[in-house]
PDB file of N, CA and C in Angstrom:
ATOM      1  N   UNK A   1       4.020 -32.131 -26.660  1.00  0.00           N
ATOM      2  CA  UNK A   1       2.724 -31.898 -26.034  1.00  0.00           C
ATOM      3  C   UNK A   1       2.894 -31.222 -24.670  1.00  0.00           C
ATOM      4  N   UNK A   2       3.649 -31.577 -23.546  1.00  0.00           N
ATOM      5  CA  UNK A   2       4.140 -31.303 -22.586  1.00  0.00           C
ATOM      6  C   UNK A   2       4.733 -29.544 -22.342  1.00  0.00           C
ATOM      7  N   UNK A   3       5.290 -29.567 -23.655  1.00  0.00           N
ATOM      8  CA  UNK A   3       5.964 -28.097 -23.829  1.00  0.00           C
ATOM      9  C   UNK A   3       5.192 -26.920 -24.410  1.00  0.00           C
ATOM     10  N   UNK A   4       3.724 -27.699 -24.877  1.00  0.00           N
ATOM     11  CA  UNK A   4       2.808 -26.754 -25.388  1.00  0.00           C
ATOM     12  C   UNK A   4       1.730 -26.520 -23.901  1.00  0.00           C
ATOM     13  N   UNK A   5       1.550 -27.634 -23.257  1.00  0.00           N
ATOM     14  CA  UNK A   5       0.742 -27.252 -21.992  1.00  0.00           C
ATOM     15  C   UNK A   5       2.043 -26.423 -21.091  1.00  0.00           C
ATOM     16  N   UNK A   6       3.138 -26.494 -20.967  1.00  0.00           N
ATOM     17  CA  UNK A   6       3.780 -25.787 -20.000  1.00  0.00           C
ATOM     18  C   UNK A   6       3.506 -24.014 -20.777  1.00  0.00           C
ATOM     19  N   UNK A   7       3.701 -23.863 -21.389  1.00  0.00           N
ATOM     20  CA  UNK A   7       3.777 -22.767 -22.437  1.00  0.00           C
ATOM     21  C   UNK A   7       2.606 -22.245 -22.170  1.00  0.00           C
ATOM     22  N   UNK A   8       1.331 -22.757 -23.118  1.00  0.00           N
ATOM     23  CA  UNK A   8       0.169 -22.209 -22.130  1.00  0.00           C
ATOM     24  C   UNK A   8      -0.407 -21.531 -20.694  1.00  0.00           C
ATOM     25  N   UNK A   9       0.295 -22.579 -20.017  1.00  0.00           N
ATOM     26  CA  UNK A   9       0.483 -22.559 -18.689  1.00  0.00           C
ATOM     27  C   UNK A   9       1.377 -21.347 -17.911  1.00  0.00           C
ATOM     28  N   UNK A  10       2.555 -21.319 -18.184  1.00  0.00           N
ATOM     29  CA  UNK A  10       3.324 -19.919 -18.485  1.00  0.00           C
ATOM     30  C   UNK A  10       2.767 -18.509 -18.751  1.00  0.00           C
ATOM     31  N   UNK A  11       1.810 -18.380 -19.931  1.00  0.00           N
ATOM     32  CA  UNK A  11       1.363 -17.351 -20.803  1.00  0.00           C
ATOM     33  C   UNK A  11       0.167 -17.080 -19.533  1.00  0.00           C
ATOM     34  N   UNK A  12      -0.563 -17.858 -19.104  1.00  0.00           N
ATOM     35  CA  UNK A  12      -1.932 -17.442 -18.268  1.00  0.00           C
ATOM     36  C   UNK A  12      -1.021 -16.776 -17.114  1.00  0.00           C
ATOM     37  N   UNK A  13       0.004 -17.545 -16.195  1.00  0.00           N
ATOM     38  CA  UNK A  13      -0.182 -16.424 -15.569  1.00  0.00           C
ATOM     39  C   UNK A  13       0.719 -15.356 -15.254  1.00  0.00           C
ATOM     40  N   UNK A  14       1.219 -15.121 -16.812  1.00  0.00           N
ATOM     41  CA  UNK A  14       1.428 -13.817 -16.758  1.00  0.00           C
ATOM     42  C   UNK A  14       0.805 -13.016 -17.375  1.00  0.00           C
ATOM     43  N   UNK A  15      -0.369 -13.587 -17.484  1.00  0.00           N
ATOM     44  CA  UNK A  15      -1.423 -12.573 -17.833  1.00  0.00           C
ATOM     45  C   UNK A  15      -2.189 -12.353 -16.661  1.00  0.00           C
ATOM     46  N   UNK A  16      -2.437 -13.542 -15.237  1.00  0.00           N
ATOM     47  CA  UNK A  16      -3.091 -12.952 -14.497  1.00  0.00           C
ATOM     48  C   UNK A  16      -2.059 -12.159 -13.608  1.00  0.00           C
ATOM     49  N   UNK A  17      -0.862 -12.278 -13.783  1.00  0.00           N
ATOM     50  CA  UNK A  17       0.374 -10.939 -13.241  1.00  0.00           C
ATOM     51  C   UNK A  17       0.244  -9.530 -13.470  1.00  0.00           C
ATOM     52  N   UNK A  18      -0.097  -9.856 -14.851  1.00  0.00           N
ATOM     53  CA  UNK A  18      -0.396  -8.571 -15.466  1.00  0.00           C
ATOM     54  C   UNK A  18      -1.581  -7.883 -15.019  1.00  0.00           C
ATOM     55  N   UNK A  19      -2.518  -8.516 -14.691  1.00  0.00           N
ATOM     56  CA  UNK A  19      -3.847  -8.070 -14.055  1.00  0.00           C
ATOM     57  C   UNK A  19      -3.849  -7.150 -12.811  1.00  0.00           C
ATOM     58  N   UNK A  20      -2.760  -8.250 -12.357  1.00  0.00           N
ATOM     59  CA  UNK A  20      -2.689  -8.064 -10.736  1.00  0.00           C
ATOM     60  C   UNK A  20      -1.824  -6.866 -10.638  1.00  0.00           C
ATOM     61  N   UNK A  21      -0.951  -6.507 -11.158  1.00  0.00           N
ATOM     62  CA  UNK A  21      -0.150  -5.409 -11.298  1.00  0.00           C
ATOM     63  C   UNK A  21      -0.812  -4.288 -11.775  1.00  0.00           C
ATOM     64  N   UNK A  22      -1.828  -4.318 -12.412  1.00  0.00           N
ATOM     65  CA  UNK A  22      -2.748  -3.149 -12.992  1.00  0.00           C
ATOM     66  C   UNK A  22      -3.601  -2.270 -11.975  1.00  0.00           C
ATOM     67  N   UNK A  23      -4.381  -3.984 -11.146  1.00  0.00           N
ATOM     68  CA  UNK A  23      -4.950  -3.466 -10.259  1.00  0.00           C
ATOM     69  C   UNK A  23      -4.131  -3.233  -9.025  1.00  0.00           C
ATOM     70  N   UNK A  24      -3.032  -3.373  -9.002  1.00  0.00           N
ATOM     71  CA  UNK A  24      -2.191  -2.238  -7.743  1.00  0.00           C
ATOM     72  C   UNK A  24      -1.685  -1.306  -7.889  1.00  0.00           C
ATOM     73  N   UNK A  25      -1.263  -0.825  -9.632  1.00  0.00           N
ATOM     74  CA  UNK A  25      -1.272   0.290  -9.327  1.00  0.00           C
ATOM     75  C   UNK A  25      -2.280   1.532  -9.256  1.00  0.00           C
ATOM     76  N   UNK A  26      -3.728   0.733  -9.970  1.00  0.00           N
ATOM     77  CA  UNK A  26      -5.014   1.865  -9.721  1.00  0.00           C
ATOM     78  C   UNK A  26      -4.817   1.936  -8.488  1.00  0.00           C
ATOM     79  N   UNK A  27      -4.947   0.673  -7.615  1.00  0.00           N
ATOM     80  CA  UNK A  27      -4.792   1.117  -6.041  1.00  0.00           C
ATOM     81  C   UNK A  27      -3.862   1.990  -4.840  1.00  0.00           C
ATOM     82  N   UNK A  28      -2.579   2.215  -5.534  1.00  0.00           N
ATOM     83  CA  UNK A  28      -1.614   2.591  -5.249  1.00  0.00           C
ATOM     84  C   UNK A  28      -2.006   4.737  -6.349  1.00  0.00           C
ATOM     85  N   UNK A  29      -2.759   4.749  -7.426  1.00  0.00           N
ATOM     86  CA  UNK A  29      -3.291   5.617  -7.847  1.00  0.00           C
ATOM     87  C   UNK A  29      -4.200   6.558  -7.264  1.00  0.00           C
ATOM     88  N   UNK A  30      -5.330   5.757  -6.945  1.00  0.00           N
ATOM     89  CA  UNK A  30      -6.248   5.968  -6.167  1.00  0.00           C
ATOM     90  C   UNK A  30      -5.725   6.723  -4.638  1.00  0.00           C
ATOM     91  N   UNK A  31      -5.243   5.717  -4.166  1.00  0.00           N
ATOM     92  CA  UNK A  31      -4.805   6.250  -2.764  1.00  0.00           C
ATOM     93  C   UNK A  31      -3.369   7.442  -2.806  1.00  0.00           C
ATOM     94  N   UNK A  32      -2.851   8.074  -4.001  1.00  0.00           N
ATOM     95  CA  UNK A  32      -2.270   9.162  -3.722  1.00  0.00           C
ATOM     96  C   UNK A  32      -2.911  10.504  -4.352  1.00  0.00           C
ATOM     97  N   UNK A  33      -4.243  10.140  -5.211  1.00  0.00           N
ATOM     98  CA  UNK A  33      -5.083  11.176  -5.359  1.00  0.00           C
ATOM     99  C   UNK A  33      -5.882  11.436  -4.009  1.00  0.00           C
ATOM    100  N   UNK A  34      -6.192  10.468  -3.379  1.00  0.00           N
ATOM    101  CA  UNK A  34      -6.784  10.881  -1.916  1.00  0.00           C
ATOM    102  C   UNK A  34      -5.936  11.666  -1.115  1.00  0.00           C
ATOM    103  N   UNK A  35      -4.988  11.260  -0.985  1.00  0.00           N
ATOM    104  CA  UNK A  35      -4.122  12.111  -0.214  1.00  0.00           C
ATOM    105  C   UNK A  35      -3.092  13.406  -1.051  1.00  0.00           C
ATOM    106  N   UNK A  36      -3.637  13.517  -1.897  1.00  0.00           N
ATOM    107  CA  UNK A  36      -3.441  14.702  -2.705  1.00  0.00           C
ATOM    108  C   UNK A  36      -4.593  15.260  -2.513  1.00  0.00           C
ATOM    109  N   UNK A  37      -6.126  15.246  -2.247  1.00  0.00           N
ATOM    110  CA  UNK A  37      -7.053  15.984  -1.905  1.00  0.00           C
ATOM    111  C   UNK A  37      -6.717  16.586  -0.658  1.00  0.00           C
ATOM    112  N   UNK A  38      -6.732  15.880   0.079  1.00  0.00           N
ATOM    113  CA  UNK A  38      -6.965  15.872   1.488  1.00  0.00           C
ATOM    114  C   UNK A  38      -6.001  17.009   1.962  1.00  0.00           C
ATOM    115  N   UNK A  39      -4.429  17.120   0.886  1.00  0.00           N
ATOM    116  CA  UNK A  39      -3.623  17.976   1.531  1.00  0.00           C
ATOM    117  C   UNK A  39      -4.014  18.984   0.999  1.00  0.00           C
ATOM    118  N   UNK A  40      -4.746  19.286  -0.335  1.00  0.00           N
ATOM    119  CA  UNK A  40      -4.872  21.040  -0.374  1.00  0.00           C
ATOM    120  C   UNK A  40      -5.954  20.901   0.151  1.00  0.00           C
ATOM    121  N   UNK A  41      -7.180  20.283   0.752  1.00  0.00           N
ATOM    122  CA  UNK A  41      -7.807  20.371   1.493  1.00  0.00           C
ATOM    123  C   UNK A  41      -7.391  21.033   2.607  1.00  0.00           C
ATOM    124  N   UNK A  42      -6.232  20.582   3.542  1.00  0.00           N
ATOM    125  CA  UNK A  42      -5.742  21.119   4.486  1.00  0.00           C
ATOM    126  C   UNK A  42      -4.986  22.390   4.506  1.00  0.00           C
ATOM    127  N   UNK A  43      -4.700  22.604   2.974  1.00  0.00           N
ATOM    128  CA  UNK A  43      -4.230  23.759   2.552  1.00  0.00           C
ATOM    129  C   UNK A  43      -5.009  25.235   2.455  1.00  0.00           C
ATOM    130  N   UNK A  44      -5.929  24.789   1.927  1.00  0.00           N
ATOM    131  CA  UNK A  44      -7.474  25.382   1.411  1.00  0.00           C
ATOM    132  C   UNK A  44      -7.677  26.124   3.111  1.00  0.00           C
ATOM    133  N   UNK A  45      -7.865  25.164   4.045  1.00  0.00           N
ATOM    134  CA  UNK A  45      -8.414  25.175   5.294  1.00  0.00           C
ATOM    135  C   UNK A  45      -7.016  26.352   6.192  1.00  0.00           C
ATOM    136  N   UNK A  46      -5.959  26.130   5.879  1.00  0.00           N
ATOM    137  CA  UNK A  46      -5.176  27.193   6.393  1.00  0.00           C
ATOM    138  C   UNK A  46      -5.008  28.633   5.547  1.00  0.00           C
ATOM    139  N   UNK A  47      -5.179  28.570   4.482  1.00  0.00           N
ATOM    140  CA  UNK A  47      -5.747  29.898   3.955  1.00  0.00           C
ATOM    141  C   UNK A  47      -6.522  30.860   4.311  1.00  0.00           C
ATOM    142  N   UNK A  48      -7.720  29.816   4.515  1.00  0.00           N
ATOM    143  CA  UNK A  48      -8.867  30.662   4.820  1.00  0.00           C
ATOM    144  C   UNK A  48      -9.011  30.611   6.517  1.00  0.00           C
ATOM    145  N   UNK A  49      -8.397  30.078   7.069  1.00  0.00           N
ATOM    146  CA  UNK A  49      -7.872  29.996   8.922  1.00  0.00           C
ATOM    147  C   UNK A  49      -7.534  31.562   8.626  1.00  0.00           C
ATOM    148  N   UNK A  50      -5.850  32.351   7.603  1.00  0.00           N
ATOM    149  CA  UNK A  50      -5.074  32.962   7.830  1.00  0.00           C
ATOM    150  C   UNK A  50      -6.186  34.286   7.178  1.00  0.00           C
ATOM    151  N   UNK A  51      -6.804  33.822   6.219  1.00  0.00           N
ATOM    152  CA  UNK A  51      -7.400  35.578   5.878  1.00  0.00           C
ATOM    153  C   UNK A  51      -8.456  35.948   6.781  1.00  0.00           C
ATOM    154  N   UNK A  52      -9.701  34.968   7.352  1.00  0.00           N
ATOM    155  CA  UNK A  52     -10.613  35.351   7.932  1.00  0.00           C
ATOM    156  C   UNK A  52     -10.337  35.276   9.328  1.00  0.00           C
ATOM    157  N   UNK A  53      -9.145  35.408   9.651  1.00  0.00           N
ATOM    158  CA  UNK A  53      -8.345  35.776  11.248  1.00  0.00           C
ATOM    159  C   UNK A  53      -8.492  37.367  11.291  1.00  0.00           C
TER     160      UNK A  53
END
């Protein structure tokens, strides 16, 4: 009985591990598409600095 509640017990949380790992890497996702905008943003912005000079 003991080895079926530890077991259970076990299985949840590596399922809420699993969760938690999902949602860091959207977060860790998220935040290098931002800063993948932002740099051809800054890219974008020295282009058009260099032609309309």
């Amino acid at each position: 009985m003991q080895t079926k509640f530890d077991t259970e017990k076990k299985e949840q949380e590596i399922e809420k591990l699993s969760q938690e790992k999902l949602i860091q890497e959207l977060v860790i996702q998220e935040k290098n598409n931002q800063i993948l905008i932002t740099v051809l943003g800054l890219i974008l912005v020295i282009i058009f600095s260099v032609v309309f000079y």
